[in-house]
C-alpha atoms as a PDB file:
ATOM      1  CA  UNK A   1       0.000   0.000   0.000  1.00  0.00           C
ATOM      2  CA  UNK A   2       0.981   3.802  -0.774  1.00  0.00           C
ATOM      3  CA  UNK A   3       2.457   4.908   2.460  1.00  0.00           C
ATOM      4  CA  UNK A   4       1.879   8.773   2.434  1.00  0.00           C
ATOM      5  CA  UNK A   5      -0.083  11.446   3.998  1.00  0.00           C
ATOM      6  CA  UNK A   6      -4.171  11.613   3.925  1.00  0.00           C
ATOM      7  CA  UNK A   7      -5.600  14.064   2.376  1.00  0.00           C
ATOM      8  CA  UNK A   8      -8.844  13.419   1.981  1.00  0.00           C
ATOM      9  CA  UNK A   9     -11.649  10.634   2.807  1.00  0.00           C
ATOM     10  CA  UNK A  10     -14.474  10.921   0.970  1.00  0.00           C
ATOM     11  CA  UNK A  11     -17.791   8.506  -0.287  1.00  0.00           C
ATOM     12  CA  UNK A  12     -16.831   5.724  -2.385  1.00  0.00           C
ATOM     13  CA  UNK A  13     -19.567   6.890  -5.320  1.00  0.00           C
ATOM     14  CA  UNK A  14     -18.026  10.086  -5.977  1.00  0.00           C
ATOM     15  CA  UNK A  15     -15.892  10.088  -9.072  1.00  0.00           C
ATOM     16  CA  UNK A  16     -12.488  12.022  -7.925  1.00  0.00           C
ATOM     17  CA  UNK A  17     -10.943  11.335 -11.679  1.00  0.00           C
ATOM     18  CA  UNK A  18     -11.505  15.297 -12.365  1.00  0.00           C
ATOM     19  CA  UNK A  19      -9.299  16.093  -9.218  1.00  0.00           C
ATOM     20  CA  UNK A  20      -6.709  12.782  -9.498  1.00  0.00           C
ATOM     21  CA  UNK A  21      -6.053  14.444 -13.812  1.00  0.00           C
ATOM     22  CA  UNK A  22      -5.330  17.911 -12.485  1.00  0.00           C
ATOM     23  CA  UNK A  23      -3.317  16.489  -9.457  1.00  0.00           C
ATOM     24  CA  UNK A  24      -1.076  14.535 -12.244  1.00  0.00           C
ATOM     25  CA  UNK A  25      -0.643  17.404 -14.149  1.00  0.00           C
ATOM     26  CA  UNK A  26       0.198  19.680 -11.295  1.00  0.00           C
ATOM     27  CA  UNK A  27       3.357  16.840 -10.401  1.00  0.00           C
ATOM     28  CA  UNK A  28       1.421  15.925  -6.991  1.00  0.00           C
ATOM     29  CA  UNK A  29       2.056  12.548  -6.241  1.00  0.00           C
ATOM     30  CA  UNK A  30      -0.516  10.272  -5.030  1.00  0.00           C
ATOM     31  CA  UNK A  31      -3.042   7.118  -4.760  1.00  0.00           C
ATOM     32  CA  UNK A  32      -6.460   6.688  -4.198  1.00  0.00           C
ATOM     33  CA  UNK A  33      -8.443   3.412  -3.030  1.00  0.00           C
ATOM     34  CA  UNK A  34     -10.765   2.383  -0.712  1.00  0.00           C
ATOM     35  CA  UNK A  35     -10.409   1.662   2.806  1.00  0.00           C
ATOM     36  CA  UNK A  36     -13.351   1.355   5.255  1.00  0.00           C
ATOM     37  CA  UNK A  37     -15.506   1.744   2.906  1.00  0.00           C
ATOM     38  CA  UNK A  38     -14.308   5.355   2.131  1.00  0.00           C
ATOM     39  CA  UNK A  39     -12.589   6.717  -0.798  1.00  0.00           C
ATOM     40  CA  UNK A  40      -8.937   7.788   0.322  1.00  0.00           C
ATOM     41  CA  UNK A  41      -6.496   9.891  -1.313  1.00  0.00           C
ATOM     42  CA  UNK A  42      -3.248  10.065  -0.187  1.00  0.00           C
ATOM     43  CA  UNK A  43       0.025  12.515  -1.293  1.00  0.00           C
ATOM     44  CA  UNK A  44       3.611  11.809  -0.907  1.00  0.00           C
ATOM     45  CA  UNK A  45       4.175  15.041   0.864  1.00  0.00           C
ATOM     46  CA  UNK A  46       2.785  16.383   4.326  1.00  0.00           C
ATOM     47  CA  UNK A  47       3.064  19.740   2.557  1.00  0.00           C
ATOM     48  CA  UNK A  48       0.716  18.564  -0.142  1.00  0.00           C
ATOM     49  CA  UNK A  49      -2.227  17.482   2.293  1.00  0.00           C
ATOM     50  CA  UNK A  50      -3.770  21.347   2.845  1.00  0.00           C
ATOM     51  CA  UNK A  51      -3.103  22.012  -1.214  1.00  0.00           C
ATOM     52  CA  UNK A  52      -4.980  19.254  -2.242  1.00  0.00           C
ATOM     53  CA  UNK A  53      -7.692  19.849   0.590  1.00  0.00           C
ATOM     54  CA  UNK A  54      -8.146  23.658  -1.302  1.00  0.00           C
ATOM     55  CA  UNK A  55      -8.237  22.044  -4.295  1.00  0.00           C
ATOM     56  CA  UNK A  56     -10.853  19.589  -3.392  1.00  0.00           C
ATOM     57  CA  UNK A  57     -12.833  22.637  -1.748  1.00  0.00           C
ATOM     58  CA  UNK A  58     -12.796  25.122  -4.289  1.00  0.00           C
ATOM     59  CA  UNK A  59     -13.879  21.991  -7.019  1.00  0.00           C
ATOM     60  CA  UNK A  60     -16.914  20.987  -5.171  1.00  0.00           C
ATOM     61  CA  UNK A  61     -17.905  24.671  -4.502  1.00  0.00           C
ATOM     62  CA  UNK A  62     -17.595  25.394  -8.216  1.00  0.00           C
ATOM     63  CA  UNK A  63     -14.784  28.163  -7.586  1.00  0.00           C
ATOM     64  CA  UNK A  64     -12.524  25.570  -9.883  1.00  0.00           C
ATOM     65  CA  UNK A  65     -13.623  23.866 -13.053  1.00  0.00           C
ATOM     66  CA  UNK A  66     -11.972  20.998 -14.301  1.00  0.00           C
ATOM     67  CA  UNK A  67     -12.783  18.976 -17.566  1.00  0.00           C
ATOM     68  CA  UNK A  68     -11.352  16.016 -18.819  1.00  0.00           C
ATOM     69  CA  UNK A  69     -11.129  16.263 -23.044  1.00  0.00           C
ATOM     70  CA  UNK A  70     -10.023  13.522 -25.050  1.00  0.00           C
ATOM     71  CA  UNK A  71      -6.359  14.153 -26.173  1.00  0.00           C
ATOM     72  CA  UNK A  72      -6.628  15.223 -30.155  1.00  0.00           C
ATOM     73  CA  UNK A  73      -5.789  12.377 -32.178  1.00  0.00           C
ATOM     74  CA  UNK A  74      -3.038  14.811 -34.148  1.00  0.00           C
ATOM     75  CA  UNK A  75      -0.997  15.336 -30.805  1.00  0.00           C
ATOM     76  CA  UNK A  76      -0.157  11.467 -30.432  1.00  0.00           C
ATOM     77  CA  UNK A  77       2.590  11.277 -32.642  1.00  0.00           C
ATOM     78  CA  UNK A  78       4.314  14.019 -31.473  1.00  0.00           C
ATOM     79  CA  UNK A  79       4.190  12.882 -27.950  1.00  0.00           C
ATOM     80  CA  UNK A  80       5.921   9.699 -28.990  1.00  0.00           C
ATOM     81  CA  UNK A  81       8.628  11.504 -30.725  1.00  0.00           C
ATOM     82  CA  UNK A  82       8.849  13.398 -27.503  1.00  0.00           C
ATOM     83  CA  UNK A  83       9.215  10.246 -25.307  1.00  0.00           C
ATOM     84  CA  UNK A  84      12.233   9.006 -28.302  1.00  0.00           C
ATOM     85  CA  UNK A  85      14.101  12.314 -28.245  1.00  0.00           C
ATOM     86  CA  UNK A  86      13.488  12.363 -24.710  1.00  0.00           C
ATOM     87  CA  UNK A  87      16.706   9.482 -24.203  1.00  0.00           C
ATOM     88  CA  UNK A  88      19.002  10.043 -26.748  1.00  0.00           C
ATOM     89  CA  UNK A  89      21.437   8.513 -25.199  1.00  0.00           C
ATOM     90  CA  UNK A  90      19.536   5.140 -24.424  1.00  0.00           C
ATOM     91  CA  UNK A  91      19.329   5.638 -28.149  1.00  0.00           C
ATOM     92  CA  UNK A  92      22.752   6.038 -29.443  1.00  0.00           C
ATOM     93  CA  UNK A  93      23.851   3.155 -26.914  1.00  0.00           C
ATOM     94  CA  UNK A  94      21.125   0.690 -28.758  1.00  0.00           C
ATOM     95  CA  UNK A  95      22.198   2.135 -32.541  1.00  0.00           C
ATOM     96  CA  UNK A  96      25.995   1.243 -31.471  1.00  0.00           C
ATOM     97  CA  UNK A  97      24.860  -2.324 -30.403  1.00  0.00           C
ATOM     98  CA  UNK A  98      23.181  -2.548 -34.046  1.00  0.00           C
ATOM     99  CA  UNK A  99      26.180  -1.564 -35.137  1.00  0.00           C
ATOM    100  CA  UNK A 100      27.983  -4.080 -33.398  1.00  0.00           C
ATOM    101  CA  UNK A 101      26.112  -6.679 -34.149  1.00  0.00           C
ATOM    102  CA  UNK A 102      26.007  -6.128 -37.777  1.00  0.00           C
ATOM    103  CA  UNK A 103      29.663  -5.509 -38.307  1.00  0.00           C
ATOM    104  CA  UNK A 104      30.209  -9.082 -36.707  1.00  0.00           C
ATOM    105  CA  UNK A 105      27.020 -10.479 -38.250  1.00  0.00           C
ATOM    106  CA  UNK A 106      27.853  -9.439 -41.723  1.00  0.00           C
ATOM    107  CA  UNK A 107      31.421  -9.277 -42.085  1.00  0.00           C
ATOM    108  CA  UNK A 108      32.977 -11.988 -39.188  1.00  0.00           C
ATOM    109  CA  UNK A 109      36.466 -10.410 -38.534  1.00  0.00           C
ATOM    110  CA  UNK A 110      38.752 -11.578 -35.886  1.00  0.00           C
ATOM    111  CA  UNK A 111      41.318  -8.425 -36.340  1.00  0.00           C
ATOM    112  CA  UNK A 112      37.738  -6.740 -35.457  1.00  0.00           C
ATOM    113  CA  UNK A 113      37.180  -8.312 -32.860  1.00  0.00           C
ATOM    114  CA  UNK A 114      40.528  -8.425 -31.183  1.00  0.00           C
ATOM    115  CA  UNK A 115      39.880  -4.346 -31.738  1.00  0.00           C
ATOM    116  CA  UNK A 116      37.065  -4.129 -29.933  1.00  0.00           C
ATOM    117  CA  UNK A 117      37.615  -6.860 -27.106  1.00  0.00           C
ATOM    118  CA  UNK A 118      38.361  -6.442 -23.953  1.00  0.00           C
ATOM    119  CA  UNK A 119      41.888  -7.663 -24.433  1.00  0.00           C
ATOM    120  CA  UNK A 120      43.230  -7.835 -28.008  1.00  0.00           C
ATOM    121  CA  UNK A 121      44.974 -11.855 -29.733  1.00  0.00           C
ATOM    122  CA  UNK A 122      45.875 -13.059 -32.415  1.00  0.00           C
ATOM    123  CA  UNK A 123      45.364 -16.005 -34.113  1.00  0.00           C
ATOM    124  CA  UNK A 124      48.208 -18.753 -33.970  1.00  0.00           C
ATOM    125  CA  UNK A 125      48.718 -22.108 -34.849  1.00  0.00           C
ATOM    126  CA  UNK A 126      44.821 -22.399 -34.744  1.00  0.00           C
ATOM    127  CA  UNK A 127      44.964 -21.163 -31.009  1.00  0.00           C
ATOM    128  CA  UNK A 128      44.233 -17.574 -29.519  1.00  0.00           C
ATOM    129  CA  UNK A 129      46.984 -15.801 -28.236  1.00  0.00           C
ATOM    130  CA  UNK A 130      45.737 -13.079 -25.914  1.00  0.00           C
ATOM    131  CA  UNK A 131      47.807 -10.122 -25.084  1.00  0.00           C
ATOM    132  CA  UNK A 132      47.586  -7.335 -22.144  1.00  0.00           C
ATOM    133  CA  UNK A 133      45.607  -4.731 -22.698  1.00  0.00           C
ATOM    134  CA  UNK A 134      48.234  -2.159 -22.415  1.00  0.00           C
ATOM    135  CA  UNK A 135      46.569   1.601 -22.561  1.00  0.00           C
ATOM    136  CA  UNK A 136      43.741   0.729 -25.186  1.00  0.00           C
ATOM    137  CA  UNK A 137      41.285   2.035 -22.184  1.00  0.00           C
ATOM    138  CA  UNK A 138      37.835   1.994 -24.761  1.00  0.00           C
ATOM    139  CA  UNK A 139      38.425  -2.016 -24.623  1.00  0.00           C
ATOM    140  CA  UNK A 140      36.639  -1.403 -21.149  1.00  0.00           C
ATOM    141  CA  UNK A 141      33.566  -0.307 -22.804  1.00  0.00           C
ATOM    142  CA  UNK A 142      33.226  -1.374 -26.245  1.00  0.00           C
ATOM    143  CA  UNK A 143      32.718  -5.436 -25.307  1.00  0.00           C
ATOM    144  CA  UNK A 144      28.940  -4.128 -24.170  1.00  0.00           C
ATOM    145  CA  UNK A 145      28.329  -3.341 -28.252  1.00  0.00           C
ATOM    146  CA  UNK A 146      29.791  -6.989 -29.525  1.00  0.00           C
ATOM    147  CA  UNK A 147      26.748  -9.338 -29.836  1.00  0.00           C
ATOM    148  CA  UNK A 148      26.934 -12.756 -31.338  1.00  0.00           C
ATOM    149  CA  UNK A 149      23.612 -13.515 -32.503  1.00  0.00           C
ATOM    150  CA  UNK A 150      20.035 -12.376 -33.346  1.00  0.00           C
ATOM    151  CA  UNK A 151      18.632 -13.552 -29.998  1.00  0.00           C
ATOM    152  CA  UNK A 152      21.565 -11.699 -27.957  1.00  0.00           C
ATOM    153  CA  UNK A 153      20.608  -8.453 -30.360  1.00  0.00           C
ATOM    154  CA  UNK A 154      16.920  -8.386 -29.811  1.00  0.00           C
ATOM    155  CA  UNK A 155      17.168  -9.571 -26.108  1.00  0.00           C
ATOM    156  CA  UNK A 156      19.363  -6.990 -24.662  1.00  0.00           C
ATOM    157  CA  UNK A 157      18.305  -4.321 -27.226  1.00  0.00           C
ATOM    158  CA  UNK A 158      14.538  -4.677 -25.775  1.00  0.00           C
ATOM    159  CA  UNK A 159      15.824  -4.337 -22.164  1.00  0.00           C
ATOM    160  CA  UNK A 160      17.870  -1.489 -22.863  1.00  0.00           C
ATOM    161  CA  UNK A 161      15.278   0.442 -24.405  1.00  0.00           C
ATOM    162  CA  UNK A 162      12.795  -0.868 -21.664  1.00  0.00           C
ATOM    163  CA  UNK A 163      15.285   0.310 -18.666  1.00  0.00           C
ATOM    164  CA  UNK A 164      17.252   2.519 -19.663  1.00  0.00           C
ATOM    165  CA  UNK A 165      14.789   4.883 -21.686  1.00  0.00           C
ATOM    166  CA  UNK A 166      12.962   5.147 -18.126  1.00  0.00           C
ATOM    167  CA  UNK A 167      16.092   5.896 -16.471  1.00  0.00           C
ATOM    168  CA  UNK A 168      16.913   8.569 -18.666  1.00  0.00           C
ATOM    169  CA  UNK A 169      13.510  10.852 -18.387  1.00  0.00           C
ATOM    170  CA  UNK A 170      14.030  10.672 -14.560  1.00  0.00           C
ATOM    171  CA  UNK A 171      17.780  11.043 -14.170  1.00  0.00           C
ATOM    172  CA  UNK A 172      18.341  12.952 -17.350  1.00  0.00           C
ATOM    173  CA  UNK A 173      21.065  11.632 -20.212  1.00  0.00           C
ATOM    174  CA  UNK A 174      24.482  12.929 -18.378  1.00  0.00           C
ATOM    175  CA  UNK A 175      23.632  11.137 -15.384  1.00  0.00           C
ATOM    176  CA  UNK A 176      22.644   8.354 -17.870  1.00  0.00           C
ATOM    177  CA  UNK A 177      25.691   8.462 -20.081  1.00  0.00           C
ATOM    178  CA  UNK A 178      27.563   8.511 -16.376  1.00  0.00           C
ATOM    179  CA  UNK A 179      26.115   4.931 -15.449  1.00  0.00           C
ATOM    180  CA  UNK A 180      26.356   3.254 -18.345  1.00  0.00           C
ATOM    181  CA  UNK A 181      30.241   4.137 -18.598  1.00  0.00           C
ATOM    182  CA  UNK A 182      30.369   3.259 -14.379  1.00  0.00           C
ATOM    183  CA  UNK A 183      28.424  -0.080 -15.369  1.00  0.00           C
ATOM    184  CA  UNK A 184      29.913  -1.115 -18.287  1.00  0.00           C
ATOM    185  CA  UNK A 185      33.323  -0.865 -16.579  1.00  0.00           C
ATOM    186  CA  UNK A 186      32.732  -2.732 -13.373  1.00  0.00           C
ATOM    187  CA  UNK A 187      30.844  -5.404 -15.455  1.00  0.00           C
ATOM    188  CA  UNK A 188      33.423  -6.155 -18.554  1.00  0.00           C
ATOM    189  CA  UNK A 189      36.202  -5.990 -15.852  1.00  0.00           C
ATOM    190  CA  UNK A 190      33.952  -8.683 -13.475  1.00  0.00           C
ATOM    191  CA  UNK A 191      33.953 -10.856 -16.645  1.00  0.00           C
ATOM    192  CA  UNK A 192      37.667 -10.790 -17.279  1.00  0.00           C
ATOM    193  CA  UNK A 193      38.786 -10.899 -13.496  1.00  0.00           C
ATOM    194  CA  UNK A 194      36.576 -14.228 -13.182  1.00  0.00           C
ATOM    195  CA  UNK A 195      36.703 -15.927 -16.364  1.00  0.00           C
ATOM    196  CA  UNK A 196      39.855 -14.687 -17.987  1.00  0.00           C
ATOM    197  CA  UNK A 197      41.024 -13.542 -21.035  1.00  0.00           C
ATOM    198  CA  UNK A 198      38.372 -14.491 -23.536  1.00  0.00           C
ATOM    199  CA  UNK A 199      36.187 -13.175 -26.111  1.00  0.00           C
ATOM    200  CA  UNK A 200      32.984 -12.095 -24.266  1.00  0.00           C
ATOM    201  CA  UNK A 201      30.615  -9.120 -25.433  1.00  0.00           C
ATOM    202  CA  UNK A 202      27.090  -7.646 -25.088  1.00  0.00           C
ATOM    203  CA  UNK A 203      25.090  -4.991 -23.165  1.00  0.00           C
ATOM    204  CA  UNK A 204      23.426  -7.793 -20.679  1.00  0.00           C
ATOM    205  CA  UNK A 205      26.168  -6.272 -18.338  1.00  0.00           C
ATOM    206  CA  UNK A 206      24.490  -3.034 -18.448  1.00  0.00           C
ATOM    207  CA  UNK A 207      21.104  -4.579 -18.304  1.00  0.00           C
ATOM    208  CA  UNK A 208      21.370  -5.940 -14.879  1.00  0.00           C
ATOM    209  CA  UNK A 209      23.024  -2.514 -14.029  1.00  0.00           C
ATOM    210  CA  UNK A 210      19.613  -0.713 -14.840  1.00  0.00           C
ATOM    211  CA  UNK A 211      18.108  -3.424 -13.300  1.00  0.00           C
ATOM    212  CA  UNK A 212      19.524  -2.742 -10.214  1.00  0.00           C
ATOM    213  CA  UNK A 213      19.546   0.937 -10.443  1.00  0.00           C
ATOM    214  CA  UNK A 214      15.828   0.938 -11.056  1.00  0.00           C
ATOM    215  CA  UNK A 215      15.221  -1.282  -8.421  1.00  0.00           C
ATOM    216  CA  UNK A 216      16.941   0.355  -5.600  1.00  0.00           C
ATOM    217  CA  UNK A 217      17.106   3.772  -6.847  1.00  0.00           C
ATOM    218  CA  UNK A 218      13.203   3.767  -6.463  1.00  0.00           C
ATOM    219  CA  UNK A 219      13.266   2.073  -3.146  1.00  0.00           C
ATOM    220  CA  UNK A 220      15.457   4.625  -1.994  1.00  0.00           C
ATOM    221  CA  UNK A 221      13.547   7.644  -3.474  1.00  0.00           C
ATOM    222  CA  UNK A 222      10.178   6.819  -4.387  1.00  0.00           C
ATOM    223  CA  UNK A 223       9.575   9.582  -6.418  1.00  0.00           C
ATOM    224  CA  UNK A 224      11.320   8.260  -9.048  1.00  0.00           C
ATOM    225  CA  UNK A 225       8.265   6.592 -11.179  1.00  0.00           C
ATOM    226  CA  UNK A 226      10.603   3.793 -12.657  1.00  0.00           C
ATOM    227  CA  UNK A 227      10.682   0.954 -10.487  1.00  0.00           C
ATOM    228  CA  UNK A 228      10.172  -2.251 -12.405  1.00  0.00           C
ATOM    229  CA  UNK A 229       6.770  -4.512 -11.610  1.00  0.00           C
ATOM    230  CA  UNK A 230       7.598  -7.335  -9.123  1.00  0.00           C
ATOM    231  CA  UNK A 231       6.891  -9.687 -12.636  1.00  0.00           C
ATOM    232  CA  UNK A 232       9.653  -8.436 -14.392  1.00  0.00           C
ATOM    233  CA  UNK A 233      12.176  -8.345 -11.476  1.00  0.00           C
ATOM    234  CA  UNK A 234      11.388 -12.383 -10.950  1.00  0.00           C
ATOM    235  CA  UNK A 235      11.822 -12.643 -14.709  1.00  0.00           C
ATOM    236  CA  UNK A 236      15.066 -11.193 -15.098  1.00  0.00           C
ATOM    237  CA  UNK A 237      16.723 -12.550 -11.787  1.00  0.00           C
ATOM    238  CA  UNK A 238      15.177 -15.934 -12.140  1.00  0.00           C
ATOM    239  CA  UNK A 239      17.085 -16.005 -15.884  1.00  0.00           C
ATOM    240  CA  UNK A 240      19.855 -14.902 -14.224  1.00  0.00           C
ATOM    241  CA  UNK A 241      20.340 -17.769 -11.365  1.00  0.00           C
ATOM    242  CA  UNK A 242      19.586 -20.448 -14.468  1.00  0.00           C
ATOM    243  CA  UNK A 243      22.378 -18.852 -15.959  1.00  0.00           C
ATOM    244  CA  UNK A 244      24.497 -18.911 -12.778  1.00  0.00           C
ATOM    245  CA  UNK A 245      23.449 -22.578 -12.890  1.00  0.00           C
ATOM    246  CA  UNK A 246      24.970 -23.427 -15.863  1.00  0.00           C
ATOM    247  CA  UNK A 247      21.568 -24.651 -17.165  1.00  0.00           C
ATOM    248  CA  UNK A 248      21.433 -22.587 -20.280  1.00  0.00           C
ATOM    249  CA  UNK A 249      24.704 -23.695 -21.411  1.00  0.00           C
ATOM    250  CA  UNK A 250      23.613 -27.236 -21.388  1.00  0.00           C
ATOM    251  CA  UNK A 251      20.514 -26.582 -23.431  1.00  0.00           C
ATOM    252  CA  UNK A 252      23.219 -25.298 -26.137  1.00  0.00           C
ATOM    253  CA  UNK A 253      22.845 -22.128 -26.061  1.00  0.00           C
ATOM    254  CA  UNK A 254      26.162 -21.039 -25.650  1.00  0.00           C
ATOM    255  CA  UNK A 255      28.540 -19.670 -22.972  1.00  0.00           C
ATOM    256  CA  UNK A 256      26.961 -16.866 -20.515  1.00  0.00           C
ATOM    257  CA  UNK A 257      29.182 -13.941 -18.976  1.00  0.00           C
ATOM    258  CA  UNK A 258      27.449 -14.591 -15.647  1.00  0.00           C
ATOM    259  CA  UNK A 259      30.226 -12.517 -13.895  1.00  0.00           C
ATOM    260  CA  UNK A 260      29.139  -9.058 -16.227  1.00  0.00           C
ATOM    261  CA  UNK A 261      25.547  -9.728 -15.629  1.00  0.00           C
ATOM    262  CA  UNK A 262      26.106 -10.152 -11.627  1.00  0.00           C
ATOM    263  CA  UNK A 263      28.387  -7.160 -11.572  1.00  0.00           C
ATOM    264  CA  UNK A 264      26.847  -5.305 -13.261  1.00  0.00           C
ATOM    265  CA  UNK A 265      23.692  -5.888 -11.402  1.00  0.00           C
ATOM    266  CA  UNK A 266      25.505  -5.425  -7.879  1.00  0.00           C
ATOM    267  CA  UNK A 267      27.033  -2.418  -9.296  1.00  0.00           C
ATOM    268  CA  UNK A 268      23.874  -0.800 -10.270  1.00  0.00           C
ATOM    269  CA  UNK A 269      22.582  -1.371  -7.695  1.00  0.00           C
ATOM    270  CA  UNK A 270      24.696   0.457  -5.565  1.00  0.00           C
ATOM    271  CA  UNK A 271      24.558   3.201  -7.694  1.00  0.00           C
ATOM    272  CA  UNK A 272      20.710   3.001  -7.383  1.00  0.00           C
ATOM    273  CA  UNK A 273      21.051   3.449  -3.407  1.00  0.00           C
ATOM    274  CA  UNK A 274      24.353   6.255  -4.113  1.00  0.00           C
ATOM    275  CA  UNK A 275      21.809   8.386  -6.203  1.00  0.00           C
ATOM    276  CA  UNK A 276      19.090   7.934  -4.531  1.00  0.00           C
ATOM    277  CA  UNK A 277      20.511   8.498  -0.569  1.00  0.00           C
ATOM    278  CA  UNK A 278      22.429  11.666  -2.219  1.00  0.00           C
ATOM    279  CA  UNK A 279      18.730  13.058  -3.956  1.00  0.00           C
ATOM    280  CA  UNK A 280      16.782  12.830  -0.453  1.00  0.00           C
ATOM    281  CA  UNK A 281      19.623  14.314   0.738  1.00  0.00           C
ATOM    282  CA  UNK A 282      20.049  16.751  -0.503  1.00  0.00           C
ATOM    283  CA  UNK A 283      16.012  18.024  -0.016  1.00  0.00           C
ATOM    284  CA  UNK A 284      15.043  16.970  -3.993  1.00  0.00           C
ATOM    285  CA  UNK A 285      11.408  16.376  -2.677  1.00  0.00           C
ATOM    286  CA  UNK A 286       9.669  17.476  -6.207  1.00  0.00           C
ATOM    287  CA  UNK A 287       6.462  15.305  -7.453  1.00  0.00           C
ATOM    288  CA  UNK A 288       6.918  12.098  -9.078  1.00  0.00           C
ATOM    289  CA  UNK A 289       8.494  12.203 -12.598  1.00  0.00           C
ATOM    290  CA  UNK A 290       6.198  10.261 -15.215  1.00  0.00           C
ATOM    291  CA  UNK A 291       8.730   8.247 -17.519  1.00  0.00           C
END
């Protein structure tokens, strides 16, 4: 249940839709359901209570009119392009694993891999020969835009639109950009530290980073509107422990970087609770953000 402040209790047959639209659009916060056979609405805020209470007043004396209209049909599509240009970097990090992808896809390379990789080789006697990184710092990053097949593509590309896109209204795209490049790092680096030098890619890594951010992040502050549904948290950790299992690898479906994917979840979600600890803070007590 919505644990905030009461601000008003009122029959159950009234229809408080009118109030709940302008509340939204006004960046109030709240919930309303029933409880004791009364209609409750309740705010985030304690300083929200005697607003909403006016609000409610001045609406049932007729001092306020409110209307709901139907949306014009013609305004849709720009709202969607709002909601794409609204995470342009969510965007450019899913064109570069397209990009990725294809360039491996379409034209298999192995001096293109061993340039993007997290630690470059060469190709001897019919054996990899990996060498040390030296100070080729992008290798840290650019494993997270390697993928390896269609279902690696479409499965991480979805998720990374899902979570990150979300993440990116809220937080805006600098803080964004920021945990991607945090994520990506602590989760490529996981990979190599636990399985060794090998040839590992994808943006799964970063995933579970969002993941986690989302997940704690939101815990921490609730105000941030971008917690994922209990479903998909099952979802995506329950795939994860199979993995951890080894149980997709002996369906065939290939090796798993289990180390990126628990990294980077851990490391998200530290970041989640770093972000979120730092916005409450630091008094950032402003109405829900709808992503």
């Amino acid at each position: 249940m919505f644990r905030g402040y009461t601000a008003l209790s009122v029959d159950v047959e009234e229809n408080l839709l009118p109030l709940s639209a302008v509340l939204h659009q006004r960046g109030v916060g709240h919930r309303i359901y029933e409880e004791g056979g009364r209609q409750v609405l309740k705010v985030g805020e304690p300083g929200q209570v005697a607003e909403v209470e006016a609000l409610y007043q001045a609406w049932r004396a007729g001092e306020v009119r409110i209307e709901l209209r139907e949306r014009p049909r013609e305004a849709r599509p720009a709202a969607a392009a709002n909601r794409w240009r609204g995470a342009p970097v969510t965007l450019a990090l899913l064109a570069l694993s397209v990009l990725g992808f294809l360039l491996v896809y379409l034209q298999p390379s192995l001096a293109l891999l061993s340039a993007l990789s997290f630690t470059p080789f060469t190709l001897e006697g019919g054996q990899l020969q990996f060498q040390p990184q030296g100070g080729q710092y992008w290798r840290l990053l650019t494993p997270a835009f390697l993928h390896f097949g269609w279902l690696h593509i479409v499965f991480n590309g979805l998720w990374l639109w899902e979570l990150g896109a979300k993440v990116e209204r809220v937080m805006g795209s600098f803080n964004m950009l920021g945990l991607f490049v945090v994520i990506a790092l602590v989760s490529n680096s996981a990979q190599y530290l636990f399985g060794g030098p090998g040839i590992f890619g994808g943006m799964s890594g970063v995933v579970y980073g969002l993941l986690g951010f989302s997940w704690v992040g939101a815990l921490v502050q609730p105000r941030w509107a971008f917690r994922p549904s209990t479903p998909i948290m099952l979802l995506m950790v329950g795939w994860l422990v199979v993995c951890v299992f080894g149980l997709v690898e002996v369906l065939g479906f290939g090796a798993i970087a289990n180390a990126a994917h628990v990294g980077g979840l851990l490391s998200g979600a530290a970041l989640g609770a770093a972000f979120g600890l730092l916005s409450r803070a630091t008094g950032d007590k402003g109405g829900p953000r709808a992503v």
